[in-house]
Protein backbone atom coordinates (compact mmCIF):
# COMPACT_ATOMS: atom_id res chain seq x y z
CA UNK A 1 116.48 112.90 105.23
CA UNK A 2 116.97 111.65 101.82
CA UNK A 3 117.51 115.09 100.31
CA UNK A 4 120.13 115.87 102.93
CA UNK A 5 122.44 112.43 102.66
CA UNK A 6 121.90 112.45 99.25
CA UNK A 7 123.22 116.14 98.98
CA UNK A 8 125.74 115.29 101.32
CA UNK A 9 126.98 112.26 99.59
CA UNK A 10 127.55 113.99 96.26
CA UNK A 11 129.09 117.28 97.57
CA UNK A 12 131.79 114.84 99.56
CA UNK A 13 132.22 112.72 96.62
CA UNK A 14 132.93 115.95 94.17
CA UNK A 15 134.45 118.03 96.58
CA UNK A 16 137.12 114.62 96.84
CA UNK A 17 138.38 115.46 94.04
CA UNK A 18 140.44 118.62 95.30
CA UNK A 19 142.31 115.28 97.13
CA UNK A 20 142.97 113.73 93.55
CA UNK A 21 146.26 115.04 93.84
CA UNK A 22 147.32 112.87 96.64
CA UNK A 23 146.07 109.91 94.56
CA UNK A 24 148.39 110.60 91.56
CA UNK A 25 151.32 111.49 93.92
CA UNK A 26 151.18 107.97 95.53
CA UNK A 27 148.61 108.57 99.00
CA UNK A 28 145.38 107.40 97.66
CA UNK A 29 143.89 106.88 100.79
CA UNK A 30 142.68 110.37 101.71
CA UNK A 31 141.06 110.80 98.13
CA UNK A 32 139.49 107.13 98.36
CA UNK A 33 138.09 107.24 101.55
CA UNK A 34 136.12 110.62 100.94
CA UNK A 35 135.33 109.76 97.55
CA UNK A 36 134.12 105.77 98.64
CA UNK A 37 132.11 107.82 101.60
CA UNK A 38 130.12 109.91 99.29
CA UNK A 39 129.01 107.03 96.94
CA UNK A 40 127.50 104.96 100.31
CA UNK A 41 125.88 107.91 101.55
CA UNK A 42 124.15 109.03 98.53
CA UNK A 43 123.52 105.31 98.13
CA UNK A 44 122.25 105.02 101.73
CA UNK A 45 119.55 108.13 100.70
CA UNK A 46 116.77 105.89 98.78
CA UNK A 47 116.87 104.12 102.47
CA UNK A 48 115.09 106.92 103.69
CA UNK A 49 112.60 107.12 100.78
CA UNK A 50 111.06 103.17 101.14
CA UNK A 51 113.32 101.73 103.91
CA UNK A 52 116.13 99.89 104.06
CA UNK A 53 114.91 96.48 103.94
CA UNK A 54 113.13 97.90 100.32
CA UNK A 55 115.83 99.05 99.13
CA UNK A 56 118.25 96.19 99.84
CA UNK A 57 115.49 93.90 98.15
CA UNK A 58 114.94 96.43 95.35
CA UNK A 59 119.08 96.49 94.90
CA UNK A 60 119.44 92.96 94.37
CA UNK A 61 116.09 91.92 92.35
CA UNK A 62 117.13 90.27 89.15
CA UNK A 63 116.77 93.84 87.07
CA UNK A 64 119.84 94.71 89.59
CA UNK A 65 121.65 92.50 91.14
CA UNK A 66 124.71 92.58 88.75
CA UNK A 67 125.12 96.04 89.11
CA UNK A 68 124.54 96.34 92.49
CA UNK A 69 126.87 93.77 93.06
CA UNK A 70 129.75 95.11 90.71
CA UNK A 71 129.32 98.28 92.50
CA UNK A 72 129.33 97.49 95.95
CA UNK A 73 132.42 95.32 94.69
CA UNK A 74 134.15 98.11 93.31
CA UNK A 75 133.52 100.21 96.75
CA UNK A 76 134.91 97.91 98.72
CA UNK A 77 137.85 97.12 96.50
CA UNK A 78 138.99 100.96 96.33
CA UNK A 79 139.68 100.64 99.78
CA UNK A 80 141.74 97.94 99.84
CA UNK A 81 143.61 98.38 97.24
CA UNK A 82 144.61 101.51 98.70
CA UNK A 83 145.42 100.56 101.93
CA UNK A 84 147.47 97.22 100.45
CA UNK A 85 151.13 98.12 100.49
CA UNK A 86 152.83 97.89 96.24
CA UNK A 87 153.99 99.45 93.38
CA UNK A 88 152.44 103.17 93.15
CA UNK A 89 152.26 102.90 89.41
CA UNK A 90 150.32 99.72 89.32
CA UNK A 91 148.05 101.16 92.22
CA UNK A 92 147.26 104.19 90.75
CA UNK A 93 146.27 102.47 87.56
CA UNK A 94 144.40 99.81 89.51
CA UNK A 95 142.24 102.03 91.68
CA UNK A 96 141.51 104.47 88.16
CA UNK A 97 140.04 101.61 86.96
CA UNK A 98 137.74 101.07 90.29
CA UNK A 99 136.64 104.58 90.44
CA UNK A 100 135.88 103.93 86.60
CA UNK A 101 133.73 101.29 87.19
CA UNK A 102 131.88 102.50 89.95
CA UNK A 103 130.72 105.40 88.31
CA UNK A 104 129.61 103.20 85.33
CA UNK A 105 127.87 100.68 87.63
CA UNK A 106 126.11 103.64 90.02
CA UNK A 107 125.15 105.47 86.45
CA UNK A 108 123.86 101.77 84.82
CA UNK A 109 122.03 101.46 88.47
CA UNK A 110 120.27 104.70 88.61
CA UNK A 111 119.46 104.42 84.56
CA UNK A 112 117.73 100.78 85.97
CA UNK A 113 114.88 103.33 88.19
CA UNK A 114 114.37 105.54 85.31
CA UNK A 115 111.68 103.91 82.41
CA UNK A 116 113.43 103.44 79.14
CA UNK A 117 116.32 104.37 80.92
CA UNK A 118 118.83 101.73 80.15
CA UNK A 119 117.59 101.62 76.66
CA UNK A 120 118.10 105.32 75.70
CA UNK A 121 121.93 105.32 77.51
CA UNK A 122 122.71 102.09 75.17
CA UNK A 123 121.23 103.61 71.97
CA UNK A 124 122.87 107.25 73.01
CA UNK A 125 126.12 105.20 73.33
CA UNK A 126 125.80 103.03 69.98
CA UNK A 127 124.73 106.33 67.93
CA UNK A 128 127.55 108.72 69.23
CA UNK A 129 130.24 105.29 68.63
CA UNK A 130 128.68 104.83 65.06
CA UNK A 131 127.81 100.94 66.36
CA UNK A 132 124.13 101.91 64.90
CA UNK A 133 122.74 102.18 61.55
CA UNK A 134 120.91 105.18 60.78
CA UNK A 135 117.29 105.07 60.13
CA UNK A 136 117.33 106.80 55.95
């Protein structure tokens, strides 16, 4: 079960990507909707690894619950952004933004599961920006 929809998830949300496209030509819809589909199911997966009632309590403990909650935000918000009627410019550069931040926030949550996890992404990220002294 979890293997499957987490397979599943993934292979839709990369294999969206041959509908990018459509995004930057101004019909987001087809390349949000697959993409958006792909993040819940893979999201939906852990459900079948400790339950869903588990999970949702796991997702929003106080380790999580801004993440979870900026990326179930930012899922939500892709779709209706695409299906809201303006400016294809403005849209495009809106909905780049969402699909930004929900891979940050679903990287940021799966970092939260791994020990140290967190930790090593923000010292990666501070060494490879030169925001951290080296050790001499």
């Amino acid at each position: 079960g979890f293997a499957s929809c987490y397979g599943l998830g993934y292979l839709i949300t990369f294999g969206s990507f041959g509908l990018f496209i459509r995004l930057v030509e101004g019909n987001p819809l087809p390349f949000v909707t697959m993409y958006t589909l792909g993040n819940i199911l893979s999201l939906l997966s852990s459900a079948f690894l400790c339950g869903p009632k588990r999970q949702f309590k796991n997702m929003f403990d106080q380790k999580r619950r801004t993440t979870s909650m900026l990326y179930l935000s930012t899922l939500f918000l892709t779709i209706v952004v695409a299906c809201l009627p303006f400016d294809s410019t403005i849209k495009l550069s809106i909905l780049v933004l969402l699909l930004v931040t929900q891979i940050c926030a679903s990287l940021w949550y799966s970092l939260s599961y791994i020990p140290f996890g967190r930790r090593t992404a923000q010292r990666c990220l501070k060494k490879s920006l030169g925001l951290e002294e080296e050790n001499v």
